[in-house]
N, C-alpha and C. Protein backbone atom coordinates (compact mmCIF):
# COMPACT_ATOMS: atom_id res chain seq x y z
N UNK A 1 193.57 45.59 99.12
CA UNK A 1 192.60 46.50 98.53
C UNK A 1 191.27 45.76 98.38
N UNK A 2 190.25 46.43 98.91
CA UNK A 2 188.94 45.91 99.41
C UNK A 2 188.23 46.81 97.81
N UNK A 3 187.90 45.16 96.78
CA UNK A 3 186.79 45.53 95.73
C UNK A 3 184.84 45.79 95.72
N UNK A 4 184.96 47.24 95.45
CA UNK A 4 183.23 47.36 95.86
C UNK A 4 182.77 46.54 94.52
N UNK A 5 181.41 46.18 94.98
CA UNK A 5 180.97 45.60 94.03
C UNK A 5 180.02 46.71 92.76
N UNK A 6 179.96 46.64 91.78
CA UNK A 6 179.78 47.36 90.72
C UNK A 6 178.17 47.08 90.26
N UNK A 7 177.36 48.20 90.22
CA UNK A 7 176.19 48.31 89.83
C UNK A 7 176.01 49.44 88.73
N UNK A 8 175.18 48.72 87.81
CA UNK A 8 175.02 49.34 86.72
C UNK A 8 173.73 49.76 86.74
N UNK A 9 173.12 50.91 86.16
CA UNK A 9 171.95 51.32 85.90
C UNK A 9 171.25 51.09 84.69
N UNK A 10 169.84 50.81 84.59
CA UNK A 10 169.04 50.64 83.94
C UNK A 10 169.48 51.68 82.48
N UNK A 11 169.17 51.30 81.01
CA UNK A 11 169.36 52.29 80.43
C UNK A 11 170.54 52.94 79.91
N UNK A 12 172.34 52.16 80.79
CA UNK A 12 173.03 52.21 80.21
C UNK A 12 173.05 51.50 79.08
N UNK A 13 174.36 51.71 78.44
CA UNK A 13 174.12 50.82 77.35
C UNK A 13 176.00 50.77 76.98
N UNK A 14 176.33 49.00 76.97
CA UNK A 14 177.70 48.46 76.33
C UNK A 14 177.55 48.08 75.09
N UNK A 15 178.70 48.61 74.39
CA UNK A 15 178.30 48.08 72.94
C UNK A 15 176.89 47.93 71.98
N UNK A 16 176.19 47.04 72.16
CA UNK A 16 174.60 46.85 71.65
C UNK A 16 173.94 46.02 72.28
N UNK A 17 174.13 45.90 73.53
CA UNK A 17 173.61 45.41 74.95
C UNK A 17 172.88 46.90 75.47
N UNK A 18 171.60 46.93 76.09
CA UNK A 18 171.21 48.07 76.70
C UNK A 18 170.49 47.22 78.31
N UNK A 19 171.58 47.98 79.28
CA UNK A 19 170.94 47.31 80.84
C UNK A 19 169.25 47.55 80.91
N UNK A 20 168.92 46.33 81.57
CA UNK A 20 167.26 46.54 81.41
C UNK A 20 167.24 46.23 83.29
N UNK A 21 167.62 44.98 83.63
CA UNK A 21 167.42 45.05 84.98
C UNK A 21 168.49 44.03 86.01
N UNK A 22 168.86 44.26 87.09
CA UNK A 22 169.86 43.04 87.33
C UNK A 22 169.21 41.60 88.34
N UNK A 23 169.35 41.11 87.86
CA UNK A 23 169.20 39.69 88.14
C UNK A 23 169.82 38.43 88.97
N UNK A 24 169.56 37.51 89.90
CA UNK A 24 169.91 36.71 90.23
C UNK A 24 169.70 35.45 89.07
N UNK A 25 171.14 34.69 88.52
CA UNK A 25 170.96 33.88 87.76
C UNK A 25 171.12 32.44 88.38
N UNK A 26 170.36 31.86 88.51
CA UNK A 26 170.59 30.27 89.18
C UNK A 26 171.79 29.28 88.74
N UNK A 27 172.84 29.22 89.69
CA UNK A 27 174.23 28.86 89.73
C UNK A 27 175.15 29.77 89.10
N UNK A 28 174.63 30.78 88.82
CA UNK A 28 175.79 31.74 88.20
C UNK A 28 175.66 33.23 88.89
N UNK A 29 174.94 33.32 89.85
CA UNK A 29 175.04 34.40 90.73
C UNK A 29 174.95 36.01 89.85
N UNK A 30 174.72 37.24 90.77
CA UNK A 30 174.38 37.95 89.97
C UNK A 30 174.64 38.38 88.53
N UNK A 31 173.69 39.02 87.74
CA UNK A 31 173.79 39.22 86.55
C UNK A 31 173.20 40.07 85.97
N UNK A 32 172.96 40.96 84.65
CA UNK A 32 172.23 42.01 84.40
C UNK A 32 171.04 41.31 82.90
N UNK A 33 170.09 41.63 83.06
CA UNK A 33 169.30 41.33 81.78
C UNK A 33 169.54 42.50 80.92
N UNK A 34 169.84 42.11 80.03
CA UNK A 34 169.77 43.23 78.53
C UNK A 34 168.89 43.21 77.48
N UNK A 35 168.87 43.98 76.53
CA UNK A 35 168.12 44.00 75.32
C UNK A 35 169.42 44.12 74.31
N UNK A 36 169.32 44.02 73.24
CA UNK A 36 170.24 43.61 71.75
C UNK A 36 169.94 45.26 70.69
N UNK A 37 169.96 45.55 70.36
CA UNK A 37 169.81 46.38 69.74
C UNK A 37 168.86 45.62 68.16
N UNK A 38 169.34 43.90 68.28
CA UNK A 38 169.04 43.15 67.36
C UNK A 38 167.06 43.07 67.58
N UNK A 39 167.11 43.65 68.64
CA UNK A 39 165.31 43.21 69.59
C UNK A 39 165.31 41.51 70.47
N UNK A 40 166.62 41.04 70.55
CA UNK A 40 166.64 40.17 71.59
C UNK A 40 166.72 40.11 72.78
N UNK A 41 165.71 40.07 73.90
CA UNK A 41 165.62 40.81 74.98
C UNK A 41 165.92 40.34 76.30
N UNK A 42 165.88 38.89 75.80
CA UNK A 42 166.57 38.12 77.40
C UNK A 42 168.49 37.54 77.06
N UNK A 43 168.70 38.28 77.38
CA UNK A 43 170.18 38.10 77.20
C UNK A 43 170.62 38.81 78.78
N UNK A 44 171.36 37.73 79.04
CA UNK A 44 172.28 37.52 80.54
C UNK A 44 173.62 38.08 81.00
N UNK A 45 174.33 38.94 81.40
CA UNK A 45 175.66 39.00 81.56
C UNK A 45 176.16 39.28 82.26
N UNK A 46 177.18 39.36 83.31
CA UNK A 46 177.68 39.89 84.25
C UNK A 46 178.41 41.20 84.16
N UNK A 47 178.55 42.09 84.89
CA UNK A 47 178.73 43.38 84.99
C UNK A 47 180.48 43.46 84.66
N UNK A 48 180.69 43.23 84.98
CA UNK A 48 182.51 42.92 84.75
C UNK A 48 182.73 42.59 83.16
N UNK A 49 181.94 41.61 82.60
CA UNK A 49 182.09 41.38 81.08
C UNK A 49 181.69 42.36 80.23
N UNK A 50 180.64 43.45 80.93
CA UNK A 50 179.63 44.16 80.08
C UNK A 50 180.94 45.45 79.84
N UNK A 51 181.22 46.12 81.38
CA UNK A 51 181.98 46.96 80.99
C UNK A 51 183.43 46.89 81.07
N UNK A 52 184.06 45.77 80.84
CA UNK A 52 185.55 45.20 79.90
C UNK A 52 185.42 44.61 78.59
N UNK A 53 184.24 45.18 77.83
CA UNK A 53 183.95 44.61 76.41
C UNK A 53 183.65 43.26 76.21
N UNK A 54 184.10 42.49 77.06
CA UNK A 54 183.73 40.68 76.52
C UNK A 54 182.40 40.54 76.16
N UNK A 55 181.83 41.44 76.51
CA UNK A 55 180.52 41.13 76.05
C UNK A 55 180.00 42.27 75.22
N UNK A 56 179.56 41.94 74.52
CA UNK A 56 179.46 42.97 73.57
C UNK A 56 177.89 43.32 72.71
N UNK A 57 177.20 42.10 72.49
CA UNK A 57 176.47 41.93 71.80
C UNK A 57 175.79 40.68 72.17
N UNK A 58 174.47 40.43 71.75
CA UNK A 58 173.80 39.05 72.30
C UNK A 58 174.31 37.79 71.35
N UNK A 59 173.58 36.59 71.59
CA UNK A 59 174.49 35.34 71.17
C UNK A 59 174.56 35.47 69.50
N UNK A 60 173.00 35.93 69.43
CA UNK A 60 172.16 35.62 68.02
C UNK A 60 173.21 36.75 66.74
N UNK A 61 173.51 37.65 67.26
CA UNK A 61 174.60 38.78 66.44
C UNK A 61 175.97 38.40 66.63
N UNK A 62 176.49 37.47 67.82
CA UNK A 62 177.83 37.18 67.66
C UNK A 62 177.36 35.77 66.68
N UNK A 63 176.80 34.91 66.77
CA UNK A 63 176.79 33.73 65.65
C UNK A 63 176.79 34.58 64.52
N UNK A 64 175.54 35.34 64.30
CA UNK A 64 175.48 36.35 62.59
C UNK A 64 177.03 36.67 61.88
N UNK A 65 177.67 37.25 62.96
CA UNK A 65 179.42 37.58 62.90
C UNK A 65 179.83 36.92 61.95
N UNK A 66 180.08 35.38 62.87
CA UNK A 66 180.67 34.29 62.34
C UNK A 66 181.09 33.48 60.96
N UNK A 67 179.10 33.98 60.17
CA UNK A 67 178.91 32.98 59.45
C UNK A 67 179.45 34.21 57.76
């Protein structure tokens, strides 16, 4: 079984990630730029993490989580 590769559109939105544009990331190959709902706007992720939940939120709100 031959996997297509998955493109997301601008404007969706995972969790409190909202897709802004997709990106080539240097050594980590494609990726999508997001915005935070937090107003953090360069946040990185791959499309597979965005929509299987691993990613959920930018770094600065998963540390907030934590503490």
């Amino acid at each position: 079984m031959e996997l297509k590769p998955v493109t997301l559109e601008h404007g969706e939105k995972y969790g409190k990630l909202t897709v802004l544009a997709k990106v080539k990331v240097p050594g980590r190959g494609p990726a999508y730029r997001c915005a935070c709902d937090c107003g953090f706007q360069k946040f990185y992720a791959r499309a597979s993490h965005l929509m299987n939940g691993k990613v959920k939120s930018c770094v600065r709100c998963r540390d907030a989580q934590t503490f």
